[in-house]
Structure formats: structure tokens, C-alpha cells
PDB file of N, CA and C in Angstrom:
ATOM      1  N   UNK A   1       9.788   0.491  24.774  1.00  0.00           N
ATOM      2  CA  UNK A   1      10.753   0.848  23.753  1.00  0.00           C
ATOM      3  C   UNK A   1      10.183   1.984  22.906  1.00  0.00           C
ATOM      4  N   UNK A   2      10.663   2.867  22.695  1.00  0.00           N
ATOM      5  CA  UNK A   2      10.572   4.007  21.765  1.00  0.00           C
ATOM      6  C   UNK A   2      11.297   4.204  20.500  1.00  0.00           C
ATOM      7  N   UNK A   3      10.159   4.174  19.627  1.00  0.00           N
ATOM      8  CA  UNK A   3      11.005   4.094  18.474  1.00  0.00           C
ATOM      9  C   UNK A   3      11.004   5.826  17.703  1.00  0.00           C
ATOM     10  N   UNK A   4      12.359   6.330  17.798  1.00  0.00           N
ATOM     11  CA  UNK A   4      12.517   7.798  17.364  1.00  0.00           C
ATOM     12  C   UNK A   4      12.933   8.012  15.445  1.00  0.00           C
ATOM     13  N   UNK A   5      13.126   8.443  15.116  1.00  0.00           N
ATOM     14  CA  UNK A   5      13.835   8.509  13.842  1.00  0.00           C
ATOM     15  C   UNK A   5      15.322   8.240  13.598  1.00  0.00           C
ATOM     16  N   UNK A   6      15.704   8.720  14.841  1.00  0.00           N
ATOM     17  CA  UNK A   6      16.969   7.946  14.786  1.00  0.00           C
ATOM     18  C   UNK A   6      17.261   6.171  14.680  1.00  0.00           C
ATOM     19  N   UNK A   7      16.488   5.611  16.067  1.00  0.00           N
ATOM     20  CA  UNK A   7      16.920   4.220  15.307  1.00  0.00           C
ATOM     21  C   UNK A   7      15.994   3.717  14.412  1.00  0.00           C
ATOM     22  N   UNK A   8      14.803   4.184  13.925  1.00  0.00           N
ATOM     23  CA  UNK A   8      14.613   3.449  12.727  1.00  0.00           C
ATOM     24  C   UNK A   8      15.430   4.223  11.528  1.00  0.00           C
ATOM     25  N   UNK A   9      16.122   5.407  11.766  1.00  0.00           N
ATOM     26  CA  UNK A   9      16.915   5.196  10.362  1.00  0.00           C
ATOM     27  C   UNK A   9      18.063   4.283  10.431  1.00  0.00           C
ATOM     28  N   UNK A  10      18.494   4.032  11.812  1.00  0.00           N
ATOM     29  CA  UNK A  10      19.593   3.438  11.836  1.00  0.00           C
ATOM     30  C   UNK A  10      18.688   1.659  11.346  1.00  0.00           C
ATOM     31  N   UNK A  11      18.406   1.217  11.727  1.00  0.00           N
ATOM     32  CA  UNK A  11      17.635  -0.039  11.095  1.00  0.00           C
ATOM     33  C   UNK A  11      16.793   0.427   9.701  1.00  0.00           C
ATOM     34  N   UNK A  12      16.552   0.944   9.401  1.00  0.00           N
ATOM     35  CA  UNK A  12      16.660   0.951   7.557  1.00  0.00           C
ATOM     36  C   UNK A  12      18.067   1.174   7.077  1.00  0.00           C
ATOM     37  N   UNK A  13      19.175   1.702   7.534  1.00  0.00           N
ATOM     38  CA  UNK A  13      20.120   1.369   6.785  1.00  0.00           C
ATOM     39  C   UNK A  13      20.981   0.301   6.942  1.00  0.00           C
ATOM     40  N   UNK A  14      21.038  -0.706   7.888  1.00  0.00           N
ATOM     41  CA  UNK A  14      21.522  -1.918   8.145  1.00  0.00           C
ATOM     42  C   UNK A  14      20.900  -2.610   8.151  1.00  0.00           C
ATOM     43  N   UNK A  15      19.869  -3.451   8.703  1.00  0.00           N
ATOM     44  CA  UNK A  15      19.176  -4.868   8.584  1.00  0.00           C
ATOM     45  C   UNK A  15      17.729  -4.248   7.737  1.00  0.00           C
ATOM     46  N   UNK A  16      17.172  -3.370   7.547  1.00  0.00           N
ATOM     47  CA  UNK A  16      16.387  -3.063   6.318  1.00  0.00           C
ATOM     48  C   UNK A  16      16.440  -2.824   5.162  1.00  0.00           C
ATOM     49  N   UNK A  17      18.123  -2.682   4.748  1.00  0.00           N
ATOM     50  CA  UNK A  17      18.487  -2.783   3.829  1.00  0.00           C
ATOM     51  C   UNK A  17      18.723  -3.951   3.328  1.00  0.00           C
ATOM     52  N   UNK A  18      19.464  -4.840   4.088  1.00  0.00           N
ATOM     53  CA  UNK A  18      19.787  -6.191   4.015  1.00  0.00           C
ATOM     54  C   UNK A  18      18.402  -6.951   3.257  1.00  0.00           C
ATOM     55  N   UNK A  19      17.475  -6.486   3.909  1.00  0.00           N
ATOM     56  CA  UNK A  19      16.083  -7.470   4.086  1.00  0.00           C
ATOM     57  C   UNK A  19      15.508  -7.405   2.265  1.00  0.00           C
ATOM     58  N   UNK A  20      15.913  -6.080   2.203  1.00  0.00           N
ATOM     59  CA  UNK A  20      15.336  -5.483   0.829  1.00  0.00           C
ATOM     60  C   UNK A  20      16.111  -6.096  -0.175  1.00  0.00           C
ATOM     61  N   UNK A  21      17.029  -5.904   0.333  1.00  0.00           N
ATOM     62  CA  UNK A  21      17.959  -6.598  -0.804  1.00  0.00           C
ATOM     63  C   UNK A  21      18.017  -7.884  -1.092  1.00  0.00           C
ATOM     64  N   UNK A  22      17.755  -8.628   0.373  1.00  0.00           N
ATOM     65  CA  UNK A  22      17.440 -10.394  -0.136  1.00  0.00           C
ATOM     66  C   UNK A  22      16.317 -10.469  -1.327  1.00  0.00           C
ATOM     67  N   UNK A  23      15.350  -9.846  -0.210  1.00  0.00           N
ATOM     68  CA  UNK A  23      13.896 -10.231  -0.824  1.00  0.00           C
ATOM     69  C   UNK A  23      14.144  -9.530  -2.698  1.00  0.00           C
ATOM     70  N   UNK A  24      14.912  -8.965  -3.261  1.00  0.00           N
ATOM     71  CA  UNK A  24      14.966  -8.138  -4.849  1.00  0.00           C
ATOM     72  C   UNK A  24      15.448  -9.545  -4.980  1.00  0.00           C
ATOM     73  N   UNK A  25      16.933  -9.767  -5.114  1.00  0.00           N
ATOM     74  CA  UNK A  25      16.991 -11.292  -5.148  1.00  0.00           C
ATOM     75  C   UNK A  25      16.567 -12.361  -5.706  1.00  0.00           C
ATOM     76  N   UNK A  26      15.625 -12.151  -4.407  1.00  0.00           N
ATOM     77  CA  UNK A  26      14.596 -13.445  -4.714  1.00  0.00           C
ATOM     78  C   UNK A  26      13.671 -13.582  -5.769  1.00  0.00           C
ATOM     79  N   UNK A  27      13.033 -12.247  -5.724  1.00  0.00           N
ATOM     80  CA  UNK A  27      12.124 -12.614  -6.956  1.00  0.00           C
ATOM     81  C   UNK A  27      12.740 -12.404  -8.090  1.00  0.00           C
ATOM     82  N   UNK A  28      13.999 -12.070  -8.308  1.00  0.00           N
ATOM     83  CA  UNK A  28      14.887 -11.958  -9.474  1.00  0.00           C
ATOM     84  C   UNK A  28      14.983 -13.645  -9.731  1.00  0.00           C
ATOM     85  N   UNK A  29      15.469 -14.383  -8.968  1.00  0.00           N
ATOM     86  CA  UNK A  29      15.856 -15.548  -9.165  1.00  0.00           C
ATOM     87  C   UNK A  29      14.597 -16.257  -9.361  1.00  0.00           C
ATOM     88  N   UNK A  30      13.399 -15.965  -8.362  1.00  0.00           N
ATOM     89  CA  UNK A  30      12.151 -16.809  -8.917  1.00  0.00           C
ATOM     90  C   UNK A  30      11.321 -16.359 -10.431  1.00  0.00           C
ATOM     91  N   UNK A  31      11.633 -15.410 -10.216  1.00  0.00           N
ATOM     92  CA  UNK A  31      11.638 -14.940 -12.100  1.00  0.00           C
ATOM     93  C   UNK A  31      11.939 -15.725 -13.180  1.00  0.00           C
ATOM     94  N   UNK A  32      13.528 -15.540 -12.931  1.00  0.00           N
ATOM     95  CA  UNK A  32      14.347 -16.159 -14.150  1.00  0.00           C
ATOM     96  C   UNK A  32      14.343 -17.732 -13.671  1.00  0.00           C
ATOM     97  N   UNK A  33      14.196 -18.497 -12.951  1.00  0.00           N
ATOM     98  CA  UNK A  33      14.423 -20.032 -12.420  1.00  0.00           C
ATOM     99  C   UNK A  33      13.802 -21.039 -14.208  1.00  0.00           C
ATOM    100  N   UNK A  34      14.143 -22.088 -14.181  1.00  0.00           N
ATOM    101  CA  UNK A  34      13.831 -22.498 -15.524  1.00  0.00           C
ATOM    102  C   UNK A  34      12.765 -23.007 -16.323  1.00  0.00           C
ATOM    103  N   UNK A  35      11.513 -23.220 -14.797  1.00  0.00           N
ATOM    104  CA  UNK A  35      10.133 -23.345 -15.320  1.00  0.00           C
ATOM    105  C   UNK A  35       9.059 -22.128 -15.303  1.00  0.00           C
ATOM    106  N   UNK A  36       9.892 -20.812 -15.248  1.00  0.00           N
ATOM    107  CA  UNK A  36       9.019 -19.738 -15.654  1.00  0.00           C
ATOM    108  C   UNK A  36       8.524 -19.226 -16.761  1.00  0.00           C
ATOM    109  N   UNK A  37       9.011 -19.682 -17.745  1.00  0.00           N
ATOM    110  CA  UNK A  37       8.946 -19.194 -19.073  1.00  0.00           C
ATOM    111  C   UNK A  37       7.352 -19.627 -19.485  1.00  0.00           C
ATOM    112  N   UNK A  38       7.091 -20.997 -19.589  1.00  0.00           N
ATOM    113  CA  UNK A  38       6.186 -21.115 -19.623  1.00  0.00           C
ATOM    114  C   UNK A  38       4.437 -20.529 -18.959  1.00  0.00           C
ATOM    115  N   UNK A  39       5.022 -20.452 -17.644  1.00  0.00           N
ATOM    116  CA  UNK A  39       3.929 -19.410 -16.637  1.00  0.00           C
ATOM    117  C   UNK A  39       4.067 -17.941 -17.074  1.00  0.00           C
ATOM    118  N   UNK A  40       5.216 -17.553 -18.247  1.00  0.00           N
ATOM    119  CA  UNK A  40       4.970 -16.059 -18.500  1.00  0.00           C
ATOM    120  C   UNK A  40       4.386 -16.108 -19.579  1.00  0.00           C
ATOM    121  N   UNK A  41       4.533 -16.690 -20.715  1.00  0.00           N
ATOM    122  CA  UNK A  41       4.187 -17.022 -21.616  1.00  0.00           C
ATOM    123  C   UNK A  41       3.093 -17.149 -21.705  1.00  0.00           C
ATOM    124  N   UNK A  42       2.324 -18.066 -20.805  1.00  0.00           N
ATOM    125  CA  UNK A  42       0.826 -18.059 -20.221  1.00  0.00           C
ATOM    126  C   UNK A  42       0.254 -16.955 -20.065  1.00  0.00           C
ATOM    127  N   UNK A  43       0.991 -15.812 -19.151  1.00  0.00           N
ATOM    128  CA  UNK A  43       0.760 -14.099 -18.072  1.00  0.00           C
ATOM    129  C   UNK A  43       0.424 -13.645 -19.649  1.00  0.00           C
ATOM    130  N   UNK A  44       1.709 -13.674 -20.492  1.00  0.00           N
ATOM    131  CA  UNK A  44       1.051 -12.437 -21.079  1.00  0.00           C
ATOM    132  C   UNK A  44       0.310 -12.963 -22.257  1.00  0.00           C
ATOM    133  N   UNK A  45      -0.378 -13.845 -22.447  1.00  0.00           N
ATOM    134  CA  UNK A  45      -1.657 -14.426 -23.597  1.00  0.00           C
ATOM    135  C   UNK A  45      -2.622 -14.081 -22.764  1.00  0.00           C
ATOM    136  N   UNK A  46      -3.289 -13.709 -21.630  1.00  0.00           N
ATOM    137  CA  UNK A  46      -4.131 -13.842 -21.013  1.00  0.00           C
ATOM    138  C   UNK A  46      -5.176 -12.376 -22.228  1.00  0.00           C
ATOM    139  N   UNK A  47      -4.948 -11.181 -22.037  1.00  0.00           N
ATOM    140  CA  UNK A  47      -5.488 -10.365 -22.779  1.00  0.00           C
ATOM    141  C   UNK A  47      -5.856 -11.066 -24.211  1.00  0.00           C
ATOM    142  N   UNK A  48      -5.239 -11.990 -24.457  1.00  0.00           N
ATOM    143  CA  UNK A  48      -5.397 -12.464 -26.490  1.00  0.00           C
ATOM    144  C   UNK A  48      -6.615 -13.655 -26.723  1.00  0.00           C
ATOM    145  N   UNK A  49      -6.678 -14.145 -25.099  1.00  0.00           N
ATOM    146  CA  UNK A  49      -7.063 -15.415 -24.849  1.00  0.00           C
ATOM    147  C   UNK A  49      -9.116 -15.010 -25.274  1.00  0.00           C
ATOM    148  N   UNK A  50     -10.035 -15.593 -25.958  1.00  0.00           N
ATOM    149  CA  UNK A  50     -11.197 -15.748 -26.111  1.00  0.00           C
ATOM    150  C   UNK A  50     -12.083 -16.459 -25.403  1.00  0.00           C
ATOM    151  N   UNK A  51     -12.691 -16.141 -24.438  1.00  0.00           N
ATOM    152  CA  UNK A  51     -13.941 -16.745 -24.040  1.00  0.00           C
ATOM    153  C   UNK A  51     -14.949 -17.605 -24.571  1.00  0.00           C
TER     154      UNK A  51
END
């Protein structure tokens, strides 16, 4: 199989797009989901935090 520029543009604009777009999604939703707040909250004290 040979892969030319043609079909990988043609597969980045149909099922590589698709793919990209799940996966944004996802970490949108695992982001915002309702026990993150606390694990960010955590992320960004880390710089304040004392040894």
C-alpha cells in the first residue's frame, strides 16, 4: 500500500477529523466531569505548596 498525499489528505479530512474531534470532546468532558474541581484546585496550589 502506498500512502501518497492524496489519500492521507483524504483520511485527515474524514476519519482524522472525526478522531480529533472525539478525542477534544473528551478531554473537554473529563475536564469539566464533577470530581475535577478538586484535582484542579490541588494542580494549581502546587507552586504555593512549602516543603
Amino acid at each position: 500500500m502506498e500512502f501518497d498525499y492524496h489519500s492521507m489528505r483524504t483520511f485527515a479530512d474524514s476519519w482524522g477529523l472525526l478522531a480529533m474531534t472525539l478525542f477534544f470532546i473528551g478531554v473537554v468532558l473529563w475536564v469539566l466531569r464533577p470530581g475535577a474541581r478538586r484535582a484542579a484546585d490541588d494542580a494549581a496550589a502546587i507552586p504555593f505548596k512549602e516543603d
